[in-house]
PDB file of N, CA and C in Angstrom:
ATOM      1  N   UNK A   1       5.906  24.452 -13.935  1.00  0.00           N
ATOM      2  CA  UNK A   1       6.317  25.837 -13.874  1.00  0.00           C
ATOM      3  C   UNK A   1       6.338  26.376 -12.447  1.00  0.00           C
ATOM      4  N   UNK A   2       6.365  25.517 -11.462  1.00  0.00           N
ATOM      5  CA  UNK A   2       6.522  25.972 -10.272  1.00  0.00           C
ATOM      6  C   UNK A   2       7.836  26.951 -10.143  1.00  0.00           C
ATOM      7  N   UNK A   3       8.958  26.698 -10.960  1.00  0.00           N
ATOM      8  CA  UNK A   3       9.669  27.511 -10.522  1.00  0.00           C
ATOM      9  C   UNK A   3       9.520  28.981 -11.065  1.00  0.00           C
ATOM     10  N   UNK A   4       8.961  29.720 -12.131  1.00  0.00           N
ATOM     11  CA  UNK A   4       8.340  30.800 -11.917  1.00  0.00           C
ATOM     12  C   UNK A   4       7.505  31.186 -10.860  1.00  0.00           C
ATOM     13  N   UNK A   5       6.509  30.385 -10.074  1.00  0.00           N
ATOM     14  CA  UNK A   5       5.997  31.015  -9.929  1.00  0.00           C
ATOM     15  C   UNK A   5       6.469  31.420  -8.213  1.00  0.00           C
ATOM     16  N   UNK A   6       7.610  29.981  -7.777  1.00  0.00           N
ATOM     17  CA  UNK A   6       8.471  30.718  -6.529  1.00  0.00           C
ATOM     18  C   UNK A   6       9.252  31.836  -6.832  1.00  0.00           C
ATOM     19  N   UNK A   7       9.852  32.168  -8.048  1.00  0.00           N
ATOM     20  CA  UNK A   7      10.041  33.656  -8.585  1.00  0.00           C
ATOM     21  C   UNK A   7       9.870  34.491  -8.672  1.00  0.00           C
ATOM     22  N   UNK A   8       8.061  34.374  -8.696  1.00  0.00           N
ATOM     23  CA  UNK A   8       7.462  35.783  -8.364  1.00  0.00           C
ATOM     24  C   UNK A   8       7.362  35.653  -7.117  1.00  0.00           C
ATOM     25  N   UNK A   9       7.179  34.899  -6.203  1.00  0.00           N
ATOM     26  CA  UNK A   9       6.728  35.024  -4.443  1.00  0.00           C
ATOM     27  C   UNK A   9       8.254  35.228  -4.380  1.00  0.00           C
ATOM     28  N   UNK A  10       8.883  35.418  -4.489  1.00  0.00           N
ATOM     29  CA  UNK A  10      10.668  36.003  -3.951  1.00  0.00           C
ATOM     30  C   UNK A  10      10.505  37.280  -4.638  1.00  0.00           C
ATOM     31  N   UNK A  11      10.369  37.702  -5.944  1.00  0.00           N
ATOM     32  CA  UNK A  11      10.519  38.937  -6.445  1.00  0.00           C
ATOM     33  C   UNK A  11       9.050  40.045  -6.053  1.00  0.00           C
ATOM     34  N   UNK A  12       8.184  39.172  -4.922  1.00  0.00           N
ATOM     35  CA  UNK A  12       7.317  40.066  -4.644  1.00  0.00           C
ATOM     36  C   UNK A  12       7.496  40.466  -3.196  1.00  0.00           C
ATOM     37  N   UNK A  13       8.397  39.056  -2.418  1.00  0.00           N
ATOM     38  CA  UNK A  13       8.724  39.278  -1.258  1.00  0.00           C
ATOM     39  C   UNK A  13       9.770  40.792  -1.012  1.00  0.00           C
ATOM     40  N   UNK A  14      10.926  40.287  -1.804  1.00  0.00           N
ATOM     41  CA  UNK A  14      12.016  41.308  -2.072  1.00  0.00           C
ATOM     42  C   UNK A  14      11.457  42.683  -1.955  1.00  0.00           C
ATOM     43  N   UNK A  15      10.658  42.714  -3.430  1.00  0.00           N
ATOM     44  CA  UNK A  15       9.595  44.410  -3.462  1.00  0.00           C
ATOM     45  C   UNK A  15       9.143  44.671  -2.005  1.00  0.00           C
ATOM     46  N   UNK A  16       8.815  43.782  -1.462  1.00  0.00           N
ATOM     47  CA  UNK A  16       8.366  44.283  -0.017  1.00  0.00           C
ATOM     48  C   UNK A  16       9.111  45.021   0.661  1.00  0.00           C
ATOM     49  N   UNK A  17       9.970  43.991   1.066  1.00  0.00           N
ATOM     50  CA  UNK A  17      11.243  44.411   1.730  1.00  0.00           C
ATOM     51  C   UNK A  17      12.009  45.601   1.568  1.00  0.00           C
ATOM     52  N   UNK A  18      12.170  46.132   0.328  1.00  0.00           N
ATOM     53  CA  UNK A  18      13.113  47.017   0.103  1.00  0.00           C
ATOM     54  C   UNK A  18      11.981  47.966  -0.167  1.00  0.00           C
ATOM     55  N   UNK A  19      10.778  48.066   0.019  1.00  0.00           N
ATOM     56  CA  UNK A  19       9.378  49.362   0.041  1.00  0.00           C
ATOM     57  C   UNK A  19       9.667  49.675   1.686  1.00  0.00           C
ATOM     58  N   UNK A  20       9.548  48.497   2.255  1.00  0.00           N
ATOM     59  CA  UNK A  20       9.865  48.979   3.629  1.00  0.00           C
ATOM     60  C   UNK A  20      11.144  50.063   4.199  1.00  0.00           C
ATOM     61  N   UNK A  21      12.462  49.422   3.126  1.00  0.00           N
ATOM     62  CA  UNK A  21      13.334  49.968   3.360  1.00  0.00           C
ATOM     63  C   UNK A  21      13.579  51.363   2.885  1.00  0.00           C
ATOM     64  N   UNK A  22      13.113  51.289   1.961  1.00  0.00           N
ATOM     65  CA  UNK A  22      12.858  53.085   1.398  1.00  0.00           C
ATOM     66  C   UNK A  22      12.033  53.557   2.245  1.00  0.00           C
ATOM     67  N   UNK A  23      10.819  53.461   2.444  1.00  0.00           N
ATOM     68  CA  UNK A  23      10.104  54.093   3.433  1.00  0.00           C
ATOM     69  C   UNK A  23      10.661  54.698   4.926  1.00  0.00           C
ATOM     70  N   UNK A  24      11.564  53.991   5.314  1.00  0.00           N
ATOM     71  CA  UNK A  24      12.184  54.181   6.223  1.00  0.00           C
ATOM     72  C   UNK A  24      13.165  55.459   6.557  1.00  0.00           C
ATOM     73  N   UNK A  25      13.790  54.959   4.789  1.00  0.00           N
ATOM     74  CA  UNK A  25      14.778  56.337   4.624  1.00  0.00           C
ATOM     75  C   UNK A  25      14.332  57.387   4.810  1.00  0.00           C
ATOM     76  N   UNK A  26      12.911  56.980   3.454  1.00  0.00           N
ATOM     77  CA  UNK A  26      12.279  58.402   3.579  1.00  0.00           C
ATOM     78  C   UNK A  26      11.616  58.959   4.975  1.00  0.00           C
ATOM     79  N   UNK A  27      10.853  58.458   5.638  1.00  0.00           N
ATOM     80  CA  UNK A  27      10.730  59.186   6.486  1.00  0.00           C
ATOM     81  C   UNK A  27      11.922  59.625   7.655  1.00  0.00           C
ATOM     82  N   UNK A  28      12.871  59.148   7.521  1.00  0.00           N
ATOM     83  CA  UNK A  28      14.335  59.770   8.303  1.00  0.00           C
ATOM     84  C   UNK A  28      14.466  60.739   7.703  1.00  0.00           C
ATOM     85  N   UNK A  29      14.705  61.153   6.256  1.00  0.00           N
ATOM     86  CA  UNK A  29      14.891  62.174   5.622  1.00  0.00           C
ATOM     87  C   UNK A  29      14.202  63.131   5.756  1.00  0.00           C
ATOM     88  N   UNK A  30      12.583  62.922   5.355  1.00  0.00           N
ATOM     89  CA  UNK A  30      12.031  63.893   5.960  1.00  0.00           C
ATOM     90  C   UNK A  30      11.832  64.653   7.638  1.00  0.00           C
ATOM     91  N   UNK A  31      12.358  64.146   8.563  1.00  0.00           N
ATOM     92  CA  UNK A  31      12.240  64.296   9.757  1.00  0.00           C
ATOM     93  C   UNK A  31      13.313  65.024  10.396  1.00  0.00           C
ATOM     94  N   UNK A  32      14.187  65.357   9.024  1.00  0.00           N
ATOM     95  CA  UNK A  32      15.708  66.305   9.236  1.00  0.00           C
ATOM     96  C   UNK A  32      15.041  67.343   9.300  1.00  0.00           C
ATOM     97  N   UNK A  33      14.196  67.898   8.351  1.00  0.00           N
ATOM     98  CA  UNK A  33      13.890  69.651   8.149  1.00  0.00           C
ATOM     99  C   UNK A  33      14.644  70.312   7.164  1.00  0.00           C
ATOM    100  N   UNK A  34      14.577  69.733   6.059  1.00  0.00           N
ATOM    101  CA  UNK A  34      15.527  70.727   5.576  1.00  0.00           C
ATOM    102  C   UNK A  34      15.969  72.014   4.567  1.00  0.00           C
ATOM    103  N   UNK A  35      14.208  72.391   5.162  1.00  0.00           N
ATOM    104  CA  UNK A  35      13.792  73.776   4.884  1.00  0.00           C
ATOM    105  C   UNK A  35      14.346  74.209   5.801  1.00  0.00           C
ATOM    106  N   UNK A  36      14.028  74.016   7.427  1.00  0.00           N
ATOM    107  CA  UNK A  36      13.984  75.256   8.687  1.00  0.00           C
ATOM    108  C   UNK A  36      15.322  74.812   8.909  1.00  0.00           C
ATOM    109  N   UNK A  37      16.305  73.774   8.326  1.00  0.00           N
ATOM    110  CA  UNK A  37      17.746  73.487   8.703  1.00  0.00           C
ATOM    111  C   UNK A  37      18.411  75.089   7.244  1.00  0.00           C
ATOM    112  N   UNK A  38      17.714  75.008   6.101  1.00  0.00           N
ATOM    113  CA  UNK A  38      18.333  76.399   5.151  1.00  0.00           C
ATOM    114  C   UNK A  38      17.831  77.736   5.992  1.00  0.00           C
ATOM    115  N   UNK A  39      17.280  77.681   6.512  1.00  0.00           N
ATOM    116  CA  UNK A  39      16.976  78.938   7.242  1.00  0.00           C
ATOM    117  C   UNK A  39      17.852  79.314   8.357  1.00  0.00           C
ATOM    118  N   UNK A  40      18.671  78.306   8.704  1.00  0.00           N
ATOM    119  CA  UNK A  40      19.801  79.412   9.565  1.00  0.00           C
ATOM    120  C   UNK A  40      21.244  79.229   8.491  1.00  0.00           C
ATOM    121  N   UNK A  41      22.172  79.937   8.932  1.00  0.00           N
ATOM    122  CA  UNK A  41      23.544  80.162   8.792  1.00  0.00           C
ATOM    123  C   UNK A  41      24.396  78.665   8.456  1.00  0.00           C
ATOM    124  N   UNK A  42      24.597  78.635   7.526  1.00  0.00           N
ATOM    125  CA  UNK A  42      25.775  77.166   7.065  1.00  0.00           C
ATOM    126  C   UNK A  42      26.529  76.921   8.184  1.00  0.00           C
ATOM    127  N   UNK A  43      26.823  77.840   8.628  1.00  0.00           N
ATOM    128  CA  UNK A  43      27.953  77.290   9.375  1.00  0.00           C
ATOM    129  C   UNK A  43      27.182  76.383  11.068  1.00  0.00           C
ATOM    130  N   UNK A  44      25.880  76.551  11.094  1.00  0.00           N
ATOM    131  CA  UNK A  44      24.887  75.777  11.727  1.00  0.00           C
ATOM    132  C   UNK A  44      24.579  74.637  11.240  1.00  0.00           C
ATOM    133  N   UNK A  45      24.721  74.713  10.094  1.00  0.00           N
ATOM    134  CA  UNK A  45      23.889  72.875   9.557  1.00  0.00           C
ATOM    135  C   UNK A  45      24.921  71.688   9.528  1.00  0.00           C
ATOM    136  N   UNK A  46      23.994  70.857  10.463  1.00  0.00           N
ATOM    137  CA  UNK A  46      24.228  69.456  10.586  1.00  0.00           C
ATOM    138  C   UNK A  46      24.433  68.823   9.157  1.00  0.00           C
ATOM    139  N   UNK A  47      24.060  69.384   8.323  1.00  0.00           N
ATOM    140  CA  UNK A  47      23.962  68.352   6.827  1.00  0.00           C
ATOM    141  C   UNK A  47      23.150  69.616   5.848  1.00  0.00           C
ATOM    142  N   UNK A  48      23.828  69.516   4.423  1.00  0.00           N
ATOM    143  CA  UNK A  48      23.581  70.514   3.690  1.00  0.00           C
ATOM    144  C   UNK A  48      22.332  70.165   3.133  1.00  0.00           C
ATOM    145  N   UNK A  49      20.989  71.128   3.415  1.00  0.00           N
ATOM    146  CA  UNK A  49      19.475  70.788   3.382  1.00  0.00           C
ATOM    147  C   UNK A  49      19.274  70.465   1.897  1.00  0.00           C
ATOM    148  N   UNK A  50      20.103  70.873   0.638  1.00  0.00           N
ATOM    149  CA  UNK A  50      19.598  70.708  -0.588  1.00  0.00           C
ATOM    150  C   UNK A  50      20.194  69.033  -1.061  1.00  0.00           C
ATOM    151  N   UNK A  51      21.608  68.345  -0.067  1.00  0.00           N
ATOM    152  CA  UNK A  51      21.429  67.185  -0.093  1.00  0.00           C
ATOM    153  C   UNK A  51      20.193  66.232   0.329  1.00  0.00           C
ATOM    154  N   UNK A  52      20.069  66.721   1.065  1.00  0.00           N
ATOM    155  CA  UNK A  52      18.439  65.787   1.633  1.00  0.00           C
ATOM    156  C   UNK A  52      17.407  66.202   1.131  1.00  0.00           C
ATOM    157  N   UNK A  53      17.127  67.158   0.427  1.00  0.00           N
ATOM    158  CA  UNK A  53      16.133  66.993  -0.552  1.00  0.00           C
ATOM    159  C   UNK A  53      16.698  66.470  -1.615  1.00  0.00           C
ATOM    160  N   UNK A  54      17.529  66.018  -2.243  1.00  0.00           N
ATOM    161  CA  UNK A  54      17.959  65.439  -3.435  1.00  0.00           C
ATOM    162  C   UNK A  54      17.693  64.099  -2.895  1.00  0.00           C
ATOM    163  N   UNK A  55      18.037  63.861  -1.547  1.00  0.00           N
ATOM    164  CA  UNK A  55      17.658  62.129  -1.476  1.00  0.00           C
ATOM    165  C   UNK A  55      16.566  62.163  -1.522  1.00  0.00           C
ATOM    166  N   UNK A  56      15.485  63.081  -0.777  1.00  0.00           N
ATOM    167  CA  UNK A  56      14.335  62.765  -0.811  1.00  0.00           C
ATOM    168  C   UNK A  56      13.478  62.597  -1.986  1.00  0.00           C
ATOM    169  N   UNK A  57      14.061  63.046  -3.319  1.00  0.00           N
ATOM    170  CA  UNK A  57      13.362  62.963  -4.535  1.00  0.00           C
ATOM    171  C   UNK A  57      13.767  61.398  -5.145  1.00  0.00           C
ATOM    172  N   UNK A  58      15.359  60.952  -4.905  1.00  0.00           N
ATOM    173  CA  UNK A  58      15.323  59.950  -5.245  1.00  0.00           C
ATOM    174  C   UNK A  58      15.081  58.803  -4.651  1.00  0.00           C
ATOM    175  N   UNK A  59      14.977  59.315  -2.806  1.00  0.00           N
ATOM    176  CA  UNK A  59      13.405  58.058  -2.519  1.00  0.00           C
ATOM    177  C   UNK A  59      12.774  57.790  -2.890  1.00  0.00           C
ATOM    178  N   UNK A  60      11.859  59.014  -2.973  1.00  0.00           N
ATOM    179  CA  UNK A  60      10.713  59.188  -4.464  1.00  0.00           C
ATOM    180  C   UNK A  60      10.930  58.279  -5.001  1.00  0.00           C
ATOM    181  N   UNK A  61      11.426  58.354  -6.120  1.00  0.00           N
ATOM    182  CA  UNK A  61      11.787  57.562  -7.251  1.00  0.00           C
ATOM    183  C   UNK A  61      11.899  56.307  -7.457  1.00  0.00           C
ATOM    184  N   UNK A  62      12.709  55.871  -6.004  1.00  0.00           N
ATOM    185  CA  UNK A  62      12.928  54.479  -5.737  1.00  0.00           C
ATOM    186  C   UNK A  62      12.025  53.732  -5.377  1.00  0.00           C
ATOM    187  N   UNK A  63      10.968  54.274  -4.740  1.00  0.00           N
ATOM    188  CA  UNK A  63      10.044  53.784  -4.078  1.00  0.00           C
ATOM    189  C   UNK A  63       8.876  53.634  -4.843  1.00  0.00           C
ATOM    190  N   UNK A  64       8.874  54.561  -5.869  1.00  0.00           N
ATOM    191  CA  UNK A  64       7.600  54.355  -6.757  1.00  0.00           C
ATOM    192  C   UNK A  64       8.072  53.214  -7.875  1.00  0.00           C
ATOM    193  N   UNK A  65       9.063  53.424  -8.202  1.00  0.00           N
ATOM    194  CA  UNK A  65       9.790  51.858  -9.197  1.00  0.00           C
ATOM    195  C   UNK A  65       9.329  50.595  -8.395  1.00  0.00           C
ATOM    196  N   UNK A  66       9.727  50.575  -7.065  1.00  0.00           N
ATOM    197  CA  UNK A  66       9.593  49.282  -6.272  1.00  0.00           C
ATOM    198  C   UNK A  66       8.005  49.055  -5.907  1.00  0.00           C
ATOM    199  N   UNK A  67       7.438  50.239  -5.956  1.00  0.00           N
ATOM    200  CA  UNK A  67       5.576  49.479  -6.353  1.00  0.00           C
ATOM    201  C   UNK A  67       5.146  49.315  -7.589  1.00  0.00           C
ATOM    202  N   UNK A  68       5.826  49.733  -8.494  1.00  0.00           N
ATOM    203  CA  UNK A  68       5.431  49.318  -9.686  1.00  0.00           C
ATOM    204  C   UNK A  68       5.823  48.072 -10.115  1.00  0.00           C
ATOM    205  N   UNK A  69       7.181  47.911  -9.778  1.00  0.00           N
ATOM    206  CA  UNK A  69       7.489  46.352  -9.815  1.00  0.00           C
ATOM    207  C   UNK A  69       6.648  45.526  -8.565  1.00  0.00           C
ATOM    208  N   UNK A  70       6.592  45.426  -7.651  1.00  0.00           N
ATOM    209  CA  UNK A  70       5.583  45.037  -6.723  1.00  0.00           C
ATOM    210  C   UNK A  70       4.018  44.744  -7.724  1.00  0.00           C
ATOM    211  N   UNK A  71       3.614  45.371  -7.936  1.00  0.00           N
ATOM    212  CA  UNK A  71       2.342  45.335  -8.830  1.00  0.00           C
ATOM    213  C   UNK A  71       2.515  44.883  -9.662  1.00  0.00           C
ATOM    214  N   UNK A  72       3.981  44.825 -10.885  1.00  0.00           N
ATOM    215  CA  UNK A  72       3.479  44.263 -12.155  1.00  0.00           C
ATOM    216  C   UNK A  72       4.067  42.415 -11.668  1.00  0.00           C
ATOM    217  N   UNK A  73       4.611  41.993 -10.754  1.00  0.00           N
ATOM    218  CA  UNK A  73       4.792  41.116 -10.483  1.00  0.00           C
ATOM    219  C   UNK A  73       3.700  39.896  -9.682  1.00  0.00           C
ATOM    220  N   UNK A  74       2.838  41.391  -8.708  1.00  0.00           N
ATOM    221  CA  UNK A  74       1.445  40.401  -8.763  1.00  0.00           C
ATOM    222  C   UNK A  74       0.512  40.545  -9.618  1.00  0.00           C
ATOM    223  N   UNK A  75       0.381  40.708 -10.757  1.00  0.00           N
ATOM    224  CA  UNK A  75      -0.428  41.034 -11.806  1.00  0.00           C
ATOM    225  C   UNK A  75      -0.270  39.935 -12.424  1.00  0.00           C
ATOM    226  N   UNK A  76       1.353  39.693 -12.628  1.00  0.00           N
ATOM    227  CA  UNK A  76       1.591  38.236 -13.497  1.00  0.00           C
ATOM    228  C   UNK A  76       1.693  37.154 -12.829  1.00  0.00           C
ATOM    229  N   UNK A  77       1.761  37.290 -11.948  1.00  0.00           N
ATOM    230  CA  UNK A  77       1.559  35.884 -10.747  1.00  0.00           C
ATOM    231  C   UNK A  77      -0.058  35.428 -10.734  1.00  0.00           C
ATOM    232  N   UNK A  78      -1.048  36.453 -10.838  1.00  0.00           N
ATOM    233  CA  UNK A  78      -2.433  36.282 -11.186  1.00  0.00           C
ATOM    234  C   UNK A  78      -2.919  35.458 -12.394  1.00  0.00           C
ATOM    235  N   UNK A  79      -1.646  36.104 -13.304  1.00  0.00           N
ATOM    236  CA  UNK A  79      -2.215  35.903 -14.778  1.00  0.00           C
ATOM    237  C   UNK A  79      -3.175  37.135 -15.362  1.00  0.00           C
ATOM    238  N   UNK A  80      -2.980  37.519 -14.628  1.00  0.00           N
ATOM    239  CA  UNK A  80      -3.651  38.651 -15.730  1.00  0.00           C
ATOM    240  C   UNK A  80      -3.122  40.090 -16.314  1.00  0.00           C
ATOM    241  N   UNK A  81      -1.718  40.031 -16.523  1.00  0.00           N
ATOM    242  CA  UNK A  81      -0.903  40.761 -16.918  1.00  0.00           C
ATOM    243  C   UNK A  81      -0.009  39.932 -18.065  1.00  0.00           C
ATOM    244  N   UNK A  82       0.897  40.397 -18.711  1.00  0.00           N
ATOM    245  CA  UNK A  82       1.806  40.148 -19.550  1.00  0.00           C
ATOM    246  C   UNK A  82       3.052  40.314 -18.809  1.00  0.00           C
ATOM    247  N   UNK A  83       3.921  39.309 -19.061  1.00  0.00           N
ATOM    248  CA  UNK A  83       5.675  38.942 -18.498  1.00  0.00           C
ATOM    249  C   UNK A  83       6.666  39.718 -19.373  1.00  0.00           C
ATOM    250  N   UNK A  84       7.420  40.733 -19.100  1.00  0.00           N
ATOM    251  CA  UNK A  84       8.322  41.072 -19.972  1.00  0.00           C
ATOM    252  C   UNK A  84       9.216  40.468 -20.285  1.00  0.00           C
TER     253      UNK A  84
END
């Protein structure tokens, strides 16, 4: 069964990788402002502030999926979890 278990060391590597990569976003996203960017005049904003909070929720989102998969993948690589 070696080849599961290089399956999970790729599908835990991957989770890494793409935690990193969200993280990244997210903190770009957050580093726009885009509260004190709604506080002036539209015709001032670089980028419409309620788009970047919409990404920023589905960073969120993305990022908490990709530790949960991260975790349930070393859980079963342990053995001490259940494989869906």
């Amino acid at each position: 069964m070696s080849t599961r278990s290089g399956d999970d060391g790729l599908e835990i590597e991957l989770a890494v990788e793409l935690e990193v990569e969200v993280e990244a976003e997210l903190s770009l996203a957050e580093s726009s402002h885009p509260r004190e960017a709604a506080e002036l005049p539209p015709t001032e904003w670089l980028f419409d502030p309620v788009d970047i909070e919409r990404e920023e929720v589905e960073l969120r989102n993305i990022l908490e999926a990709v530790q949960e998969l991260k975790s349930r993948s070393i859980r079963v690589r342990r053995g001490s979890g259940e494989s869906d």
